[in-house]
PDB file of N, CA and C in Angstrom:
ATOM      1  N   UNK A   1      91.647  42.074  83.388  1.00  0.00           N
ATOM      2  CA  UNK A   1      90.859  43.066  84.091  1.00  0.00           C
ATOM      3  C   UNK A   1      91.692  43.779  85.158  1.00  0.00           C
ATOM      4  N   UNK A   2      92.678  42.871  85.955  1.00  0.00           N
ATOM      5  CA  UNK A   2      93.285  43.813  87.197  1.00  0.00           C
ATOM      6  C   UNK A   2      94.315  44.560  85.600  1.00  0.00           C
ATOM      7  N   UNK A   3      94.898  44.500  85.144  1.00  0.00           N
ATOM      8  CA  UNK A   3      95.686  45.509  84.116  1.00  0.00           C
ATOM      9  C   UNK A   3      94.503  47.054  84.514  1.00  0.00           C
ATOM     10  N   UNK A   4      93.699  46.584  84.055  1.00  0.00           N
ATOM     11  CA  UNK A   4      92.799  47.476  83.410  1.00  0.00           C
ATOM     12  C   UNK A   4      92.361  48.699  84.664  1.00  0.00           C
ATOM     13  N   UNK A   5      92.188  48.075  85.952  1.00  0.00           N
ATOM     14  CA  UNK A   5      91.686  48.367  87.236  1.00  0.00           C
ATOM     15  C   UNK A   5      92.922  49.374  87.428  1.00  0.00           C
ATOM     16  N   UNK A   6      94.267  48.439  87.116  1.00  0.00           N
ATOM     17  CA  UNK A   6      95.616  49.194  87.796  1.00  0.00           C
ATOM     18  C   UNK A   6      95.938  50.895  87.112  1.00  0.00           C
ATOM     19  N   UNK A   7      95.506  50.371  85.699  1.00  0.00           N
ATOM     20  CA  UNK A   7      96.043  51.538  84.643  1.00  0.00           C
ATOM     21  C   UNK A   7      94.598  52.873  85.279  1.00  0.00           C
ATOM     22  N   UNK A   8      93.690  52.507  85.029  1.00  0.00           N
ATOM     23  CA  UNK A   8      92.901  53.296  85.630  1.00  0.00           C
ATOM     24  C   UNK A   8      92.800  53.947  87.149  1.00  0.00           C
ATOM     25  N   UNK A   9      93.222  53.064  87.717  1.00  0.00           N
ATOM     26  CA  UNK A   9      94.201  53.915  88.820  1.00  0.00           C
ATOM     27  C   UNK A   9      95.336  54.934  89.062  1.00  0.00           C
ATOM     28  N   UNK A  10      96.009  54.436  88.324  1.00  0.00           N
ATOM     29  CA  UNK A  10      97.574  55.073  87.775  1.00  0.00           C
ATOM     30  C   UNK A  10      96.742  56.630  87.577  1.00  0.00           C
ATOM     31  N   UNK A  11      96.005  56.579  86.754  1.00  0.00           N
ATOM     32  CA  UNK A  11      95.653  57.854  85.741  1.00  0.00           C
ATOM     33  C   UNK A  11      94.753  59.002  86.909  1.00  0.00           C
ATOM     34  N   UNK A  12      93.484  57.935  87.718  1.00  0.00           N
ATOM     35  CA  UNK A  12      92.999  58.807  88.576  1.00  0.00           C
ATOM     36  C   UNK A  12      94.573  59.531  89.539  1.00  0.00           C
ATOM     37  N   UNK A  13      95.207  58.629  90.162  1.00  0.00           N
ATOM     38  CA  UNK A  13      96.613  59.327  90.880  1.00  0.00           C
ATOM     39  C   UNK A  13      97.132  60.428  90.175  1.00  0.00           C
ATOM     40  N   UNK A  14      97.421  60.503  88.824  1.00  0.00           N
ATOM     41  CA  UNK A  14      98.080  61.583  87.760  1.00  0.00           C
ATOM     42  C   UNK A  14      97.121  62.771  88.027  1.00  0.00           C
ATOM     43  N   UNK A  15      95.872  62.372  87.962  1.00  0.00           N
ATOM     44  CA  UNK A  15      95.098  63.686  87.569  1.00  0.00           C
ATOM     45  C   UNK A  15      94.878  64.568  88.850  1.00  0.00           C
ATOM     46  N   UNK A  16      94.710  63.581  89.959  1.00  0.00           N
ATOM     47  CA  UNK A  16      94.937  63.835  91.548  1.00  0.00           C
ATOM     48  C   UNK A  16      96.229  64.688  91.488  1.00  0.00           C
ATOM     49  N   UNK A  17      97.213  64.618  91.153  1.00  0.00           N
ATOM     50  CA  UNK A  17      98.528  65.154  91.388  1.00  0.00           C
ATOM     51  C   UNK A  17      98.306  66.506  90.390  1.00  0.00           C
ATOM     52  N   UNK A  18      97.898  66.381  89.164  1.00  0.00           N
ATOM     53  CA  UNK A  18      98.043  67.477  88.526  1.00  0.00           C
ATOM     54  C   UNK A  18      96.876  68.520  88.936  1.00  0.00           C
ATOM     55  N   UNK A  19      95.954  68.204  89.518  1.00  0.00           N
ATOM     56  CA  UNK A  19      95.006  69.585  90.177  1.00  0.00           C
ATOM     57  C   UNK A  19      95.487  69.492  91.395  1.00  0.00           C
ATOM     58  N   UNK A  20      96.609  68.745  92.001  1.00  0.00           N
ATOM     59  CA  UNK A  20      97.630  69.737  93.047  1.00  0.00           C
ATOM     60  C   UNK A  20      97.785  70.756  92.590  1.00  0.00           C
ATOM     61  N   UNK A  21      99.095  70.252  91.715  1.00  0.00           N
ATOM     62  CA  UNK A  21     100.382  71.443  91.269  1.00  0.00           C
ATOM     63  C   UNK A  21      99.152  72.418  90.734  1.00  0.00           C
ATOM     64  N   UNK A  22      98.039  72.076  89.753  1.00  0.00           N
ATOM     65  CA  UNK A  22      97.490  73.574  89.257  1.00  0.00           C
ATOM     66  C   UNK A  22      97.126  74.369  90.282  1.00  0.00           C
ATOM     67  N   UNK A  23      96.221  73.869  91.599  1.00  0.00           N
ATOM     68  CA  UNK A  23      95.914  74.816  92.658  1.00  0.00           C
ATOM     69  C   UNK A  23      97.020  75.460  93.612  1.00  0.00           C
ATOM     70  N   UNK A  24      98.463  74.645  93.207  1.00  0.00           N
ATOM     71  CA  UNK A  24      99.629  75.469  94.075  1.00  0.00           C
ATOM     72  C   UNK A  24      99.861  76.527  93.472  1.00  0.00           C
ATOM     73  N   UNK A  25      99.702  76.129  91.805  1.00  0.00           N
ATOM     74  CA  UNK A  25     100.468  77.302  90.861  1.00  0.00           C
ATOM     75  C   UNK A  25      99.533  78.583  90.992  1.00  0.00           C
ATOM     76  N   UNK A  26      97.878  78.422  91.013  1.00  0.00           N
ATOM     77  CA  UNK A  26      96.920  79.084  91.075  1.00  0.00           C
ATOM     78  C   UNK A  26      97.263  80.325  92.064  1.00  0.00           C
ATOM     79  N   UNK A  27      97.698  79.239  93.611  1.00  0.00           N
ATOM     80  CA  UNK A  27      97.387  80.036  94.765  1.00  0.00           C
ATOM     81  C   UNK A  27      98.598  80.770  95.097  1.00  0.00           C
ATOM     82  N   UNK A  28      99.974  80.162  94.633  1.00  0.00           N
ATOM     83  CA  UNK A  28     101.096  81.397  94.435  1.00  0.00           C
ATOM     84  C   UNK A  28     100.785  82.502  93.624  1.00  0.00           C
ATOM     85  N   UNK A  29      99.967  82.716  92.203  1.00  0.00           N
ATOM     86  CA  UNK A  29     100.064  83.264  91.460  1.00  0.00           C
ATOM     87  C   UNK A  29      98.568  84.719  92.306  1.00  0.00           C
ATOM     88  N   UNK A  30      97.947  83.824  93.174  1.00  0.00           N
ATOM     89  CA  UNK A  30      97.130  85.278  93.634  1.00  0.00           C
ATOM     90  C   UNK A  30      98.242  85.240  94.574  1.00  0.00           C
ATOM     91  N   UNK A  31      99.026  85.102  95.676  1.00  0.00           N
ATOM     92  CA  UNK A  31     100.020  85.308  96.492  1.00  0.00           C
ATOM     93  C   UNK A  31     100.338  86.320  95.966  1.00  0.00           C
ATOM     94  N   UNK A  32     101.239  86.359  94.473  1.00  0.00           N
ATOM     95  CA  UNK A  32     102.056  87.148  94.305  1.00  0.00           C
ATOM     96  C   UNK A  32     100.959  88.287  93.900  1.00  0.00           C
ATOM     97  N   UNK A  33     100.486  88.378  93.357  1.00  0.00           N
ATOM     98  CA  UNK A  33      99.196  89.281  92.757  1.00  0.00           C
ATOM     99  C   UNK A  33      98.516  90.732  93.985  1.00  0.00           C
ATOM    100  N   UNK A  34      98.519  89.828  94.941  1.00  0.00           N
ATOM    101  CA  UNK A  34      98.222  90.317  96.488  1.00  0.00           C
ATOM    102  C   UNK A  34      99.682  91.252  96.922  1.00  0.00           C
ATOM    103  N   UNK A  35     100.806  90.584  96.761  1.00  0.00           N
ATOM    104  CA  UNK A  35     101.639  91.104  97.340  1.00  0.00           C
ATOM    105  C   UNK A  35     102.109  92.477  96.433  1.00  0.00           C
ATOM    106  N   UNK A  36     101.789  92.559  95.144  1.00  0.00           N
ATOM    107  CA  UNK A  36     101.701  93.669  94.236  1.00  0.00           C
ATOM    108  C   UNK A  36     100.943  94.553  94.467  1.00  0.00           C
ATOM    109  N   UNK A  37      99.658  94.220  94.907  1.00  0.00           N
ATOM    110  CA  UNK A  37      98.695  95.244  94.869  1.00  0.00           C
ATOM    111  C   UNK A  37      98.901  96.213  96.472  1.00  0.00           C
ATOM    112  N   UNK A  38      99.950  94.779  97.561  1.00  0.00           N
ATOM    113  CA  UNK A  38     100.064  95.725  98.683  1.00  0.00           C
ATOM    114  C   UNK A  38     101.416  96.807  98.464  1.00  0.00           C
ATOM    115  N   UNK A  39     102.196  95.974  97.546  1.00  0.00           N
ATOM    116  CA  UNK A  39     103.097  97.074  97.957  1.00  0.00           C
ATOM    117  C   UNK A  39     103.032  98.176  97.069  1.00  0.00           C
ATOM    118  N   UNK A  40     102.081  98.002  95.855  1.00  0.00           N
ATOM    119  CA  UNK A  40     101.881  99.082  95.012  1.00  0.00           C
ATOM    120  C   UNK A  40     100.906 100.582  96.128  1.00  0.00           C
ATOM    121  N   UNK A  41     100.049  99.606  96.458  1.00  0.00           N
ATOM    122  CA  UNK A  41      99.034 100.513  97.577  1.00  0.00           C
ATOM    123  C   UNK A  41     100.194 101.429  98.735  1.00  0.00           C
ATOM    124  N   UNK A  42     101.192 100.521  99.084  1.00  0.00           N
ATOM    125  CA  UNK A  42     102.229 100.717  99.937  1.00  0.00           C
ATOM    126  C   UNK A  42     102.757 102.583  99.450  1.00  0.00           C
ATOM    127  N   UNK A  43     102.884 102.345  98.061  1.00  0.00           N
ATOM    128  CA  UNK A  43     103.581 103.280  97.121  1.00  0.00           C
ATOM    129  C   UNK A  43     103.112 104.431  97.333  1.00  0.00           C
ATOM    130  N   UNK A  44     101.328 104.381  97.015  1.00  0.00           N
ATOM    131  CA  UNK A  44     100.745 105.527  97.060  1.00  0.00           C
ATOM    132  C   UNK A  44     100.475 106.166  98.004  1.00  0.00           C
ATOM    133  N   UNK A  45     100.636 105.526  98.980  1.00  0.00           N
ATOM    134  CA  UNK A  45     100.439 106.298 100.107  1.00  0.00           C
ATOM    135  C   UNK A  45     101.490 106.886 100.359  1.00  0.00           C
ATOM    136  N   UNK A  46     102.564 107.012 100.339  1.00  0.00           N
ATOM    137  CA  UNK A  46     103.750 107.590 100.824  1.00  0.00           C
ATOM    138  C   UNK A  46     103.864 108.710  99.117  1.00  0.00           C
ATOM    139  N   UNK A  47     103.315 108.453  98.267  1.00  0.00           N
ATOM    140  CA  UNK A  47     103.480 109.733  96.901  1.00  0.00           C
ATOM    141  C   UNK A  47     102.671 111.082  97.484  1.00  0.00           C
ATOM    142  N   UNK A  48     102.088 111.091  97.973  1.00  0.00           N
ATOM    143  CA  UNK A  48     102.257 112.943  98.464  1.00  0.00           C
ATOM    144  C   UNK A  48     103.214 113.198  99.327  1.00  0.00           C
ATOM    145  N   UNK A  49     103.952 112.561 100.487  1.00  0.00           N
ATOM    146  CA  UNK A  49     104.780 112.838 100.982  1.00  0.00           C
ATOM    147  C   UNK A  49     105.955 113.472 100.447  1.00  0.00           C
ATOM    148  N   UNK A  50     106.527 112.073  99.156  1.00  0.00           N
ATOM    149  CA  UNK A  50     107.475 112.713  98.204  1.00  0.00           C
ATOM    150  C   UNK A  50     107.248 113.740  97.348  1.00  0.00           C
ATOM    151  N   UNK A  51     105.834 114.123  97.163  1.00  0.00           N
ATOM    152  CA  UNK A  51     105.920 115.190  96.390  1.00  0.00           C
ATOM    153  C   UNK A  51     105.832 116.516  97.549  1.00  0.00           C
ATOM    154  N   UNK A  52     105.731 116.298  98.486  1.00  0.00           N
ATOM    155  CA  UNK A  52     105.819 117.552  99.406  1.00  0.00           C
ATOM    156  C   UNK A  52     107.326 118.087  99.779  1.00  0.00           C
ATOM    157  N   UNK A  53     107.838 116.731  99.720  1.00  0.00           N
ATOM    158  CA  UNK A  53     109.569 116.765 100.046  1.00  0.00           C
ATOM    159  C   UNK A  53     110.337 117.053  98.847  1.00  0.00           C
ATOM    160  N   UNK A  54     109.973 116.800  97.450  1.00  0.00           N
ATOM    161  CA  UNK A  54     110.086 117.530  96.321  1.00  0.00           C
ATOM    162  C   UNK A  54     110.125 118.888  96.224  1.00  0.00           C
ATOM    163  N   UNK A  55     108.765 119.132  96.529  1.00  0.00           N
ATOM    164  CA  UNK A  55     108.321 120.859  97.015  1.00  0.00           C
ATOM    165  C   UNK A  55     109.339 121.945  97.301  1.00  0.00           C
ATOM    166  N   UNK A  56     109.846 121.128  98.371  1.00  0.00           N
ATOM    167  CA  UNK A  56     110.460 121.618  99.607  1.00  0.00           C
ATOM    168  C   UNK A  56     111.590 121.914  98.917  1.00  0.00           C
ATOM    169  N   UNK A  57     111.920 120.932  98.467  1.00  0.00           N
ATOM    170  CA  UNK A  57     113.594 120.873  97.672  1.00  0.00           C
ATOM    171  C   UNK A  57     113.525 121.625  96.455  1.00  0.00           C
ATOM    172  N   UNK A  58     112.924 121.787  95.763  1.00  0.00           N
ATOM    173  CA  UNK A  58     112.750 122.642  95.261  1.00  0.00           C
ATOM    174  C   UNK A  58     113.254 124.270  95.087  1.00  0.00           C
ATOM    175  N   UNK A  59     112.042 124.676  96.371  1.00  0.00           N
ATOM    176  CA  UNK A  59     111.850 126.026  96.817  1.00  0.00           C
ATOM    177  C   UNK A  59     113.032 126.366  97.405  1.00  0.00           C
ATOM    178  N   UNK A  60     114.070 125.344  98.284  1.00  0.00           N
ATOM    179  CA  UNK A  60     115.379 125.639  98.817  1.00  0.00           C
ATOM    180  C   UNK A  60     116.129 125.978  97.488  1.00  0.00           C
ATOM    181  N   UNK A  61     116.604 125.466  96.733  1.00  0.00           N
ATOM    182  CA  UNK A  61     116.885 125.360  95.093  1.00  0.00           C
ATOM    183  C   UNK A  61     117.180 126.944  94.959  1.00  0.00           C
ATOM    184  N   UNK A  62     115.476 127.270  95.077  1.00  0.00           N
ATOM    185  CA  UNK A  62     115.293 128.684  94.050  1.00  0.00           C
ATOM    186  C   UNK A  62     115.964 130.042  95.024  1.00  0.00           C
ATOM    187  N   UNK A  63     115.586 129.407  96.995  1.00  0.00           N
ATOM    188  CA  UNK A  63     116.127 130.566  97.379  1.00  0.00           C
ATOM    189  C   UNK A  63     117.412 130.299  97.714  1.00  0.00           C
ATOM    190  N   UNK A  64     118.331 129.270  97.264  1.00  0.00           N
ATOM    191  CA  UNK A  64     119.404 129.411  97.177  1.00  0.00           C
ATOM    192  C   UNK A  64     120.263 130.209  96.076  1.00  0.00           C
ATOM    193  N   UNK A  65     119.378 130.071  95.049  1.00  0.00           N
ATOM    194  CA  UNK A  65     119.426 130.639  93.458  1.00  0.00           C
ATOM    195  C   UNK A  65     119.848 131.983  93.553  1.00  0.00           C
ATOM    196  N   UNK A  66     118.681 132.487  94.329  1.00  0.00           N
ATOM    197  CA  UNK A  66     118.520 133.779  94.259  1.00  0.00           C
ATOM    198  C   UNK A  66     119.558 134.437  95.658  1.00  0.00           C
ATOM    199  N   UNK A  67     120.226 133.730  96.033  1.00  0.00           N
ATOM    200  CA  UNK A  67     120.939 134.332  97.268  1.00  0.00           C
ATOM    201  C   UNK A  67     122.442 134.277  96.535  1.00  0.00           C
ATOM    202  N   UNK A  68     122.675 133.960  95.603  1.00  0.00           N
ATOM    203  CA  UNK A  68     123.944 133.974  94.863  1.00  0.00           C
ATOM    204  C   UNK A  68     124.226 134.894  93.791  1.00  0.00           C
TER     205      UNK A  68
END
């Protein structure tokens, strides 16, 4: 019977350990998920800027074009 007590112990400890690691793997995996969505958000906010500074560069472009 203590065999029996021990092995059944052993196994509750295993399963204890393995819904660690799954809730570490879980909670890195929204970590990283989060950190995508900020720096993607990060992105868009600064895309009209570059397209204004595009613009810009541009229009220098054409009246340089035309001054030659």
């Amino acid at each position: 019977m203590d065999k029996l007590t021990q092995k059944l112990q052993e196994m509750r400890e295993e399963t204890e350990q393995v819904r660690r690691d799954s809730q570490a793997m879980i909670q890195a995996y929204q970590m990283s998920q989060e950190n995508n969505t900020h720096t993607l958000g990060k992105s868009l906010v600064y895309l009209p800027l570059y397209h204004f500074q595009f613009q810009q560069f541009s229009a220098s472009l054409l009246v340089q074009k035309h001054r030659c």
